[in-house]
N, C-alpha and C. Protein backbone atom coordinates (compact mmCIF):
# COMPACT_ATOMS: atom_id res chain seq x y z
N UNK A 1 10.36 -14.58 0.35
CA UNK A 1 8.96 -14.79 0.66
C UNK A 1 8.48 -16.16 0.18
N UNK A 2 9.43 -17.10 -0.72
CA UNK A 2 8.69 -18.18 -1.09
C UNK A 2 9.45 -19.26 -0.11
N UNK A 3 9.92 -19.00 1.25
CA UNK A 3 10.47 -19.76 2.15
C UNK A 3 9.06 -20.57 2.73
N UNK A 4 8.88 -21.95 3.22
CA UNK A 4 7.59 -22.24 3.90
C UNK A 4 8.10 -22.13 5.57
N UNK A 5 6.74 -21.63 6.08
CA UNK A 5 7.59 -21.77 7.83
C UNK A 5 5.81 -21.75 8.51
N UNK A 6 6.02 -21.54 9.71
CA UNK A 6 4.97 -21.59 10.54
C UNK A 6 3.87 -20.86 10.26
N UNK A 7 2.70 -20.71 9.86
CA UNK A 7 1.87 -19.91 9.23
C UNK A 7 0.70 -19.64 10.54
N UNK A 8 0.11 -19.00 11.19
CA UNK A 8 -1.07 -18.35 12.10
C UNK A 8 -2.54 -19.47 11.54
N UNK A 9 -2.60 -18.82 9.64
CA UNK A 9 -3.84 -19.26 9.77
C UNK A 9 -5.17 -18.58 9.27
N UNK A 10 -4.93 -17.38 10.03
CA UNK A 10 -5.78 -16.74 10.82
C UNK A 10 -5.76 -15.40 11.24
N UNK A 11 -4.38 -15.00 10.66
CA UNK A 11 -3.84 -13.75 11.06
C UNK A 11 -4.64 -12.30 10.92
N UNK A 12 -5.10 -12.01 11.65
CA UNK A 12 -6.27 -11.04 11.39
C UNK A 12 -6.29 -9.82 13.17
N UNK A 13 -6.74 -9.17 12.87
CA UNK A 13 -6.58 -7.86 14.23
C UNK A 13 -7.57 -8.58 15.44
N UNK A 14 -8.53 -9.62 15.39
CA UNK A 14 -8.90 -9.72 16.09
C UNK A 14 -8.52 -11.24 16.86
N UNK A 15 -7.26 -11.28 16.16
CA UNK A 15 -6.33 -12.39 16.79
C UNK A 15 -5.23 -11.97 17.58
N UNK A 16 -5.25 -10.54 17.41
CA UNK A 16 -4.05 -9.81 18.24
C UNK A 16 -4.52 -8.93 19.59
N UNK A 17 -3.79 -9.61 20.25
CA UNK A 17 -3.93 -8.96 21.44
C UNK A 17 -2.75 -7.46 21.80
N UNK A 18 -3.41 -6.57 21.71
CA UNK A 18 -2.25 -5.27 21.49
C UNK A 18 -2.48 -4.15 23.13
N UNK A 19 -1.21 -3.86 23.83
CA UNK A 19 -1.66 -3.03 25.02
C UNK A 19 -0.37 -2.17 24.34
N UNK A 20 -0.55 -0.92 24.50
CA UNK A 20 0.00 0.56 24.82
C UNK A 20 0.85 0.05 23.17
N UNK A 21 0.00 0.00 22.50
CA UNK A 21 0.46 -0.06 20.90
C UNK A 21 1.47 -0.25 20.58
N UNK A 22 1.44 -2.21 21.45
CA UNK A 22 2.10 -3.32 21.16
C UNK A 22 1.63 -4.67 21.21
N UNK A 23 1.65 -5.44 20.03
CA UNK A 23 1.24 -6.66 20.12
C UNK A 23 2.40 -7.52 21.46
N UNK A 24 1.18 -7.99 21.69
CA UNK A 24 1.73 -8.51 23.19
C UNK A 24 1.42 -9.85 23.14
N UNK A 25 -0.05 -10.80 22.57
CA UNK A 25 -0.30 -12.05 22.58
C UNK A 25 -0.91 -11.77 20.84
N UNK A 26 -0.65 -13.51 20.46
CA UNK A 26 -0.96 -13.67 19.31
C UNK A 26 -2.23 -14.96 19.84
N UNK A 27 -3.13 -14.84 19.22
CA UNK A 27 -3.96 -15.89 19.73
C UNK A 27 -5.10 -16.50 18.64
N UNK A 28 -5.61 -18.12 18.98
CA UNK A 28 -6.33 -18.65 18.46
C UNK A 28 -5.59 -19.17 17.20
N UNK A 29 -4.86 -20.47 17.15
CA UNK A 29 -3.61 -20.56 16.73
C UNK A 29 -4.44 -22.40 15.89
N UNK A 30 -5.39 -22.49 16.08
CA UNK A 30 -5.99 -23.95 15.34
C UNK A 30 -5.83 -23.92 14.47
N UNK A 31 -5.79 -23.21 13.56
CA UNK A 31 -5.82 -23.19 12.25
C UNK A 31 -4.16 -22.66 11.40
N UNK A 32 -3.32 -23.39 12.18
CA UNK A 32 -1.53 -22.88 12.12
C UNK A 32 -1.41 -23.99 11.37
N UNK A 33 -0.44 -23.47 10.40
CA UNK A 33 0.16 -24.81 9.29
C UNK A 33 1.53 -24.23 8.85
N UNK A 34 1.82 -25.27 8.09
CA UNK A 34 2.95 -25.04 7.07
C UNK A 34 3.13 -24.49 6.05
N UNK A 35 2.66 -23.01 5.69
CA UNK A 35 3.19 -22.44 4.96
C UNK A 35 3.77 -21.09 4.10
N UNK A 36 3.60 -20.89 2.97
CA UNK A 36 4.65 -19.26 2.72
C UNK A 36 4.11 -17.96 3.57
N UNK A 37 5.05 -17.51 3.72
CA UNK A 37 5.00 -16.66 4.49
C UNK A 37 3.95 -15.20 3.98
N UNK A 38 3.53 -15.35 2.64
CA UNK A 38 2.55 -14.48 1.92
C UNK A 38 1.45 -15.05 2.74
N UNK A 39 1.26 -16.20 3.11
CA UNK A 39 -0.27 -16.49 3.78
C UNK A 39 -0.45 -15.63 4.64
N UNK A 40 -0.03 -15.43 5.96
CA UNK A 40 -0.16 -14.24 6.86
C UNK A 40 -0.56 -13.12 6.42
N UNK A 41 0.17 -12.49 5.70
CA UNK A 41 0.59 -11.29 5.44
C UNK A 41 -1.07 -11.06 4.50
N UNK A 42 -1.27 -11.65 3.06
CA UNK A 42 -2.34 -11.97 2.40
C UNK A 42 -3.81 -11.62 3.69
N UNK A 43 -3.39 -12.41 4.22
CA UNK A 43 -4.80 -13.05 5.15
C UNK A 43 -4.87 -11.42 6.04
N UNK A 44 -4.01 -11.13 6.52
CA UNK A 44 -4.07 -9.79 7.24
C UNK A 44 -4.41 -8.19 6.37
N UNK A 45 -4.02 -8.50 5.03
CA UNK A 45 -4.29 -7.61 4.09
C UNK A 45 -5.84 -7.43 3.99
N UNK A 46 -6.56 -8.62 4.15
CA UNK A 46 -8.17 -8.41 4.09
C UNK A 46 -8.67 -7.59 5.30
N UNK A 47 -8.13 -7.35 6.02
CA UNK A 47 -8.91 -6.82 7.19
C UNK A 47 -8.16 -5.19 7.21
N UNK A 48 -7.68 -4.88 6.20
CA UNK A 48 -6.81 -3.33 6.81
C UNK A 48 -8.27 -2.42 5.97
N UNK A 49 -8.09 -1.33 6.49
CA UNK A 49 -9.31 -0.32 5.95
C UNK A 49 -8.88 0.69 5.07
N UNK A 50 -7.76 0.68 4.60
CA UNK A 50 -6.78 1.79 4.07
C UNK A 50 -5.49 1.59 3.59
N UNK A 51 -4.91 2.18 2.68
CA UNK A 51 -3.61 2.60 2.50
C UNK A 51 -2.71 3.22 3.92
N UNK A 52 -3.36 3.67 4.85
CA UNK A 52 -2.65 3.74 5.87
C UNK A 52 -2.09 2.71 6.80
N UNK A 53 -3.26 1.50 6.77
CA UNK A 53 -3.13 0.31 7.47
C UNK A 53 -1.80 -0.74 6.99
N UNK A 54 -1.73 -0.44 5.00
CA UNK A 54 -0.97 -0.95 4.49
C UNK A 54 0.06 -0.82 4.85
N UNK A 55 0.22 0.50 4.56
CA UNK A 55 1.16 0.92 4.99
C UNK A 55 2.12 1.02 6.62
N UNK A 56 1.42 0.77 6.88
CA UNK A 56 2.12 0.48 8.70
C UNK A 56 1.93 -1.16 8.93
N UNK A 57 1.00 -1.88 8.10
CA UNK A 57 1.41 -3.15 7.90
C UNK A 57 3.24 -3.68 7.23
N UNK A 58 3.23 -2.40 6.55
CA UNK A 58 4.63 -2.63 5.67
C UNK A 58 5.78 -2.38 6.33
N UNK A 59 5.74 -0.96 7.33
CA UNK A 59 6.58 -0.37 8.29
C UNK A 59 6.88 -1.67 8.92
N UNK A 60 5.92 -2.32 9.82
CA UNK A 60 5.75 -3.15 11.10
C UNK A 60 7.04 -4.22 10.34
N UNK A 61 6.13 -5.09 9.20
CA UNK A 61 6.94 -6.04 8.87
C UNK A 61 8.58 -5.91 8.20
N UNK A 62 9.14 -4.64 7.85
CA UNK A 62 9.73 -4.35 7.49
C UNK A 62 11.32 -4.19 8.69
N UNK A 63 11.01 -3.95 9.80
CA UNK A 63 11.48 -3.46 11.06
C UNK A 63 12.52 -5.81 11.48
N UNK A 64 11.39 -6.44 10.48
CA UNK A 64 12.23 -7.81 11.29
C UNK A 64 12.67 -8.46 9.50
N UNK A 65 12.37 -8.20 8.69
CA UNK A 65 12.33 -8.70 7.45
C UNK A 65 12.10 -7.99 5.87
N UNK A 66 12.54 -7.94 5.45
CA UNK A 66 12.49 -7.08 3.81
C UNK A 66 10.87 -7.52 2.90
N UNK A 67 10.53 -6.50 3.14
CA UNK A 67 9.52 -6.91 1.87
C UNK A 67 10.12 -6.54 0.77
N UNK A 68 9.65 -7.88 -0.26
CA UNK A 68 10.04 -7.07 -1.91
C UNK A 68 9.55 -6.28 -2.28
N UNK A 69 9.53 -5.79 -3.58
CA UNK A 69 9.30 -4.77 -4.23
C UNK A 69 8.38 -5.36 -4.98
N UNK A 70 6.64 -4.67 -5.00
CA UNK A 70 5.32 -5.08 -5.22
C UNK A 70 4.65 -6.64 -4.44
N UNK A 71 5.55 -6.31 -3.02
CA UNK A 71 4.62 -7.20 -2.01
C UNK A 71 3.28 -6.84 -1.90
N UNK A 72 2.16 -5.70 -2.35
CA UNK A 72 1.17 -5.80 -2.02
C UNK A 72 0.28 -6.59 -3.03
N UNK A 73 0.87 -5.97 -4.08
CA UNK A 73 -0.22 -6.96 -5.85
C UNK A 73 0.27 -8.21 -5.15
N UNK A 74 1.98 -8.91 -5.15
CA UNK A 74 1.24 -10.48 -4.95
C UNK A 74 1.22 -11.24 -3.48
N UNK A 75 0.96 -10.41 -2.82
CA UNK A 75 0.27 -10.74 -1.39
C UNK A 75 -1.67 -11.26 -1.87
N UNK A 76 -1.77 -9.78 -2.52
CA UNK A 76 -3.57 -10.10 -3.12
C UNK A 76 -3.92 -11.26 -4.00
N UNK A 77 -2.47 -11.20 -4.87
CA UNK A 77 -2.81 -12.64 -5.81
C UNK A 77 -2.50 -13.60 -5.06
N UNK A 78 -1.95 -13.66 -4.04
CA UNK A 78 -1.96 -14.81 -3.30
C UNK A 78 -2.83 -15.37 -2.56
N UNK A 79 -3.26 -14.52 -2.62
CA UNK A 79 -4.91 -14.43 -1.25
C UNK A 79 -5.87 -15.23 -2.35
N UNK A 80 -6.03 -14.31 -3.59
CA UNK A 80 -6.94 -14.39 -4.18
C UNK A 80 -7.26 -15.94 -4.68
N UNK A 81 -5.51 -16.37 -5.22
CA UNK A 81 -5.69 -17.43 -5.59
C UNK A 81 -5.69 -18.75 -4.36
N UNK A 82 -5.36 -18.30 -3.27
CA UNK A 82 -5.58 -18.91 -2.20
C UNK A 82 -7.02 -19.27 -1.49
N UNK A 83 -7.95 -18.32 -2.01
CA UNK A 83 -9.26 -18.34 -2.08
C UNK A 83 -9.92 -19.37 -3.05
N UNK A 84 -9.55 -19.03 -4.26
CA UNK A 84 -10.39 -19.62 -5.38
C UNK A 84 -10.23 -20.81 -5.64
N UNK A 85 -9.09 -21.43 -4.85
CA UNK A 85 -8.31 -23.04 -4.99
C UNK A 85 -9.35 -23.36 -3.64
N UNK A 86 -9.97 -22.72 -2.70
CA UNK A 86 -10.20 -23.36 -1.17
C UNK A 86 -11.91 -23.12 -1.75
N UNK A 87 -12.31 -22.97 -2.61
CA UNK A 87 -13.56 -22.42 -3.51
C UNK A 87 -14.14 -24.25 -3.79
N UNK A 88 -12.99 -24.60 -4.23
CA UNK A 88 -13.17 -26.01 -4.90
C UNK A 88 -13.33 -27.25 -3.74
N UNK A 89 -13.23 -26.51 -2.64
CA UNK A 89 -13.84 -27.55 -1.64
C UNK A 89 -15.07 -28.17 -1.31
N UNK A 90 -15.53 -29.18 -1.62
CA UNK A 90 -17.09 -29.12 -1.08
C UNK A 90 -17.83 -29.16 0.36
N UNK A 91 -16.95 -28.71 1.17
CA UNK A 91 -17.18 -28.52 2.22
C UNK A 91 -17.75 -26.91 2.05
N UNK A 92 -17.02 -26.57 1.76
CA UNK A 92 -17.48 -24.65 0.93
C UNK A 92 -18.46 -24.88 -0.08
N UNK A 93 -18.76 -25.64 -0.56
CA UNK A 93 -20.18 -25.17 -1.51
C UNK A 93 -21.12 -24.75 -1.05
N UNK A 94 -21.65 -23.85 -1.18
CA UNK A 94 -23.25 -23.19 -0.87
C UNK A 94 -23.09 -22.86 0.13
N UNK A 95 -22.04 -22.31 0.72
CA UNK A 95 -22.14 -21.42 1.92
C UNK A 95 -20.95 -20.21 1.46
N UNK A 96 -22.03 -19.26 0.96
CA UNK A 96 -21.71 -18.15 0.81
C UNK A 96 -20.71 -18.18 -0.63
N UNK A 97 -20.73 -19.09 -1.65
CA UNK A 97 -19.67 -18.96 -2.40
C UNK A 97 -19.89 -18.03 -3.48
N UNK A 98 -20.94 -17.52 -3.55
CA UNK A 98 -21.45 -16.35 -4.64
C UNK A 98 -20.57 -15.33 -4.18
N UNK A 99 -20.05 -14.61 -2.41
CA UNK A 99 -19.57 -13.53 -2.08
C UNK A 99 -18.73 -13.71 -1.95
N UNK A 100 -17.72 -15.46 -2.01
CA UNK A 100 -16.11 -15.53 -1.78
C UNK A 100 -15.69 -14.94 -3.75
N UNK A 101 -16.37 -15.77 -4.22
CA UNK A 101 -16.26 -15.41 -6.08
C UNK A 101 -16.14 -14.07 -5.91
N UNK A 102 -16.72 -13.02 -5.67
CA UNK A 102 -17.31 -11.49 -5.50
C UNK A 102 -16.16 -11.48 -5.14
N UNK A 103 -15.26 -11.78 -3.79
CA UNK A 103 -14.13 -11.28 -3.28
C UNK A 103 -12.65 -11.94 -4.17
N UNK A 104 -13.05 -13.19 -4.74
CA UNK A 104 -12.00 -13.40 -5.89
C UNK A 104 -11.81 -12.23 -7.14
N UNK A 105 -13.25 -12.07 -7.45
CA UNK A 105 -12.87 -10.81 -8.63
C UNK A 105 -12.40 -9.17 -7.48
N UNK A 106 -12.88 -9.27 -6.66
CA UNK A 106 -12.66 -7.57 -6.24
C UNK A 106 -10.79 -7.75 -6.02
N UNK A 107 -10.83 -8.98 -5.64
CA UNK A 107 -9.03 -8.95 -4.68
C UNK A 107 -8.32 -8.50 -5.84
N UNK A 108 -8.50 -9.18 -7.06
CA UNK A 108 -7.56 -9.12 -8.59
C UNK A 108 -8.12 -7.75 -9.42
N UNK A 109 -9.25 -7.17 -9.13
CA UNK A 109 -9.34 -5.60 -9.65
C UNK A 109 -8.36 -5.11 -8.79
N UNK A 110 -8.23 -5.40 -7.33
CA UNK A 110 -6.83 -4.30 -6.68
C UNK A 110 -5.98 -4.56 -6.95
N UNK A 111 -5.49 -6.24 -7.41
CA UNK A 111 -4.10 -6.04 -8.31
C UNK A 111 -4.06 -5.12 -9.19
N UNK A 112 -4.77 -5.08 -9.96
CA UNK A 112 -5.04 -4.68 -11.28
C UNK A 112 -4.90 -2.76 -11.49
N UNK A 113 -5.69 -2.57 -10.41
CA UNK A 113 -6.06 -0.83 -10.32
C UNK A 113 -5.23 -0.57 -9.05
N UNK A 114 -5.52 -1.05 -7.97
CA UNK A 114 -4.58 -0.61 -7.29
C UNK A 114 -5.43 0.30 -5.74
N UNK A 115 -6.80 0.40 -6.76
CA UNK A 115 -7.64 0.44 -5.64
C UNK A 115 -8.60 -1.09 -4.57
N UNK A 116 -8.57 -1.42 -3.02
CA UNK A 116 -8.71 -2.48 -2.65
C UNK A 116 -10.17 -2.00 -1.93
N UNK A 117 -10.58 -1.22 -2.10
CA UNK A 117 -12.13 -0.55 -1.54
C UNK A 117 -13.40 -1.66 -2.03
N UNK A 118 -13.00 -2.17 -2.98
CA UNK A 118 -14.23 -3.39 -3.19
C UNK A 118 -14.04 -4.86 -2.74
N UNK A 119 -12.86 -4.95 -2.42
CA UNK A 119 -12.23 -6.10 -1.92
C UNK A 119 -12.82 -5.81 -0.21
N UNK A 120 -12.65 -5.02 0.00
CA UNK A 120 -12.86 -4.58 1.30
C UNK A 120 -14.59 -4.36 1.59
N UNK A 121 -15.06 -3.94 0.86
CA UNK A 121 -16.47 -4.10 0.94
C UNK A 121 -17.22 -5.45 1.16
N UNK A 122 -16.58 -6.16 0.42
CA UNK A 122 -16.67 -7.72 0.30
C UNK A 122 -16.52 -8.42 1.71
N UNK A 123 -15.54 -8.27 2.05
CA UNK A 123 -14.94 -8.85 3.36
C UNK A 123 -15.92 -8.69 4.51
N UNK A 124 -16.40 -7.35 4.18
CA UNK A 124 -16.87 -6.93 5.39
C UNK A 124 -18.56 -7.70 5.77
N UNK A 125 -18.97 -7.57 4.04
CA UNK A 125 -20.43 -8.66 4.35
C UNK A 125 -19.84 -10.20 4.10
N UNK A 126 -18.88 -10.74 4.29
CA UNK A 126 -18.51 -11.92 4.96
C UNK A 126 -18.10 -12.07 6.34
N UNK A 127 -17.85 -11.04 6.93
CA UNK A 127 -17.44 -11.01 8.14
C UNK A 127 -18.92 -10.53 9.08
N UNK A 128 -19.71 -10.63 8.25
CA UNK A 128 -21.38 -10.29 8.78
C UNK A 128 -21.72 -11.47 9.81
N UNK A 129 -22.89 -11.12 11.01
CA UNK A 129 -23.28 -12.44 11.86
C UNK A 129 -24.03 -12.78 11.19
N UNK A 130 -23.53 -14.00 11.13
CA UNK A 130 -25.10 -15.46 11.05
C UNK A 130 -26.33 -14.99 11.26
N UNK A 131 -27.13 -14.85 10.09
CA UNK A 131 -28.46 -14.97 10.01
C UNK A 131 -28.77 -13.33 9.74
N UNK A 132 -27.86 -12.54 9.69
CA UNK A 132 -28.66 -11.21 8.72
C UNK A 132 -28.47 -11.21 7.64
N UNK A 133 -29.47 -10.12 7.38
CA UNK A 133 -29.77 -9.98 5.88
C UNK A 133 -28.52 -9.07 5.44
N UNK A 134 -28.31 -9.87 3.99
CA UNK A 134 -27.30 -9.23 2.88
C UNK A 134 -27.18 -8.09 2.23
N UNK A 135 -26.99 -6.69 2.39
CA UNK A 135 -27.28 -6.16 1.31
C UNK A 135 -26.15 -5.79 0.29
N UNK A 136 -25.94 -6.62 -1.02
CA UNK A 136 -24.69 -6.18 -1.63
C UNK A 136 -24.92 -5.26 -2.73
């Protein structure tokens, strides 16, 4: 997993185009770079709703490639710290960085506990439209 190769970006369910429960197109690819292969995987971890999702996230990837053993803790620390380094951008200041922080501490309580339900709460009022109101 610490190989670098083609990275999405972006990898998220509403980048996948899926018919008769198969990804068929991968799409919206601007944001593709060079690197570990935890980025994907990380980046797709924010959007699952469950231990079930994980889990067939794990099946899926498992079928072309080995996950190690406690790929999910540092998939999250990867995210997390993949977050909190992209925190220090000032292009990211003051847009929204009170709820990326919020999602830096929730990602590392699910390392930690093992539950990702606040990490996920998080996500979801970042993934809110432009211009409603917050309620956290």
């Amino acid at each position: 997993m610490t190989e670098l190769g083609l990275a999405h970006g972006d990898f998220q369910p509403n980048n996948l185009i899926i018919a008769s429960n198969k990804v068929e197109a991968i799409v919206d690819w601007e944001l593709a770079c060079r690197a570990y292969r935890w980025h994907d995987i990380a980046q797709l971890l924010r959007h699952t709703r469950g231990s079930d999702d994980e889990l067939s996230l794990a099946r899926g990837f498992n079928t072309h490639a080995k996950l190690p053993l406690g790929w999910l803790k540092a998939a999250r620390c990867y995210d997390a710290a993949r977050v909190a380094l992209g925190l220090s951008n000032p292009a990211v200041q003051g847009s929204d960085i009170e709820l990326w922080l919020a999602y830096v501490d929730a990602a590392l309580d699910a390392v930690a506990t093992g539950d990702a339900s606040e990490s996920r709460r998080v996500v979801s009022l970042l993934r809110r439209p432009i211009g409603m109101t917050r309620t956290a």
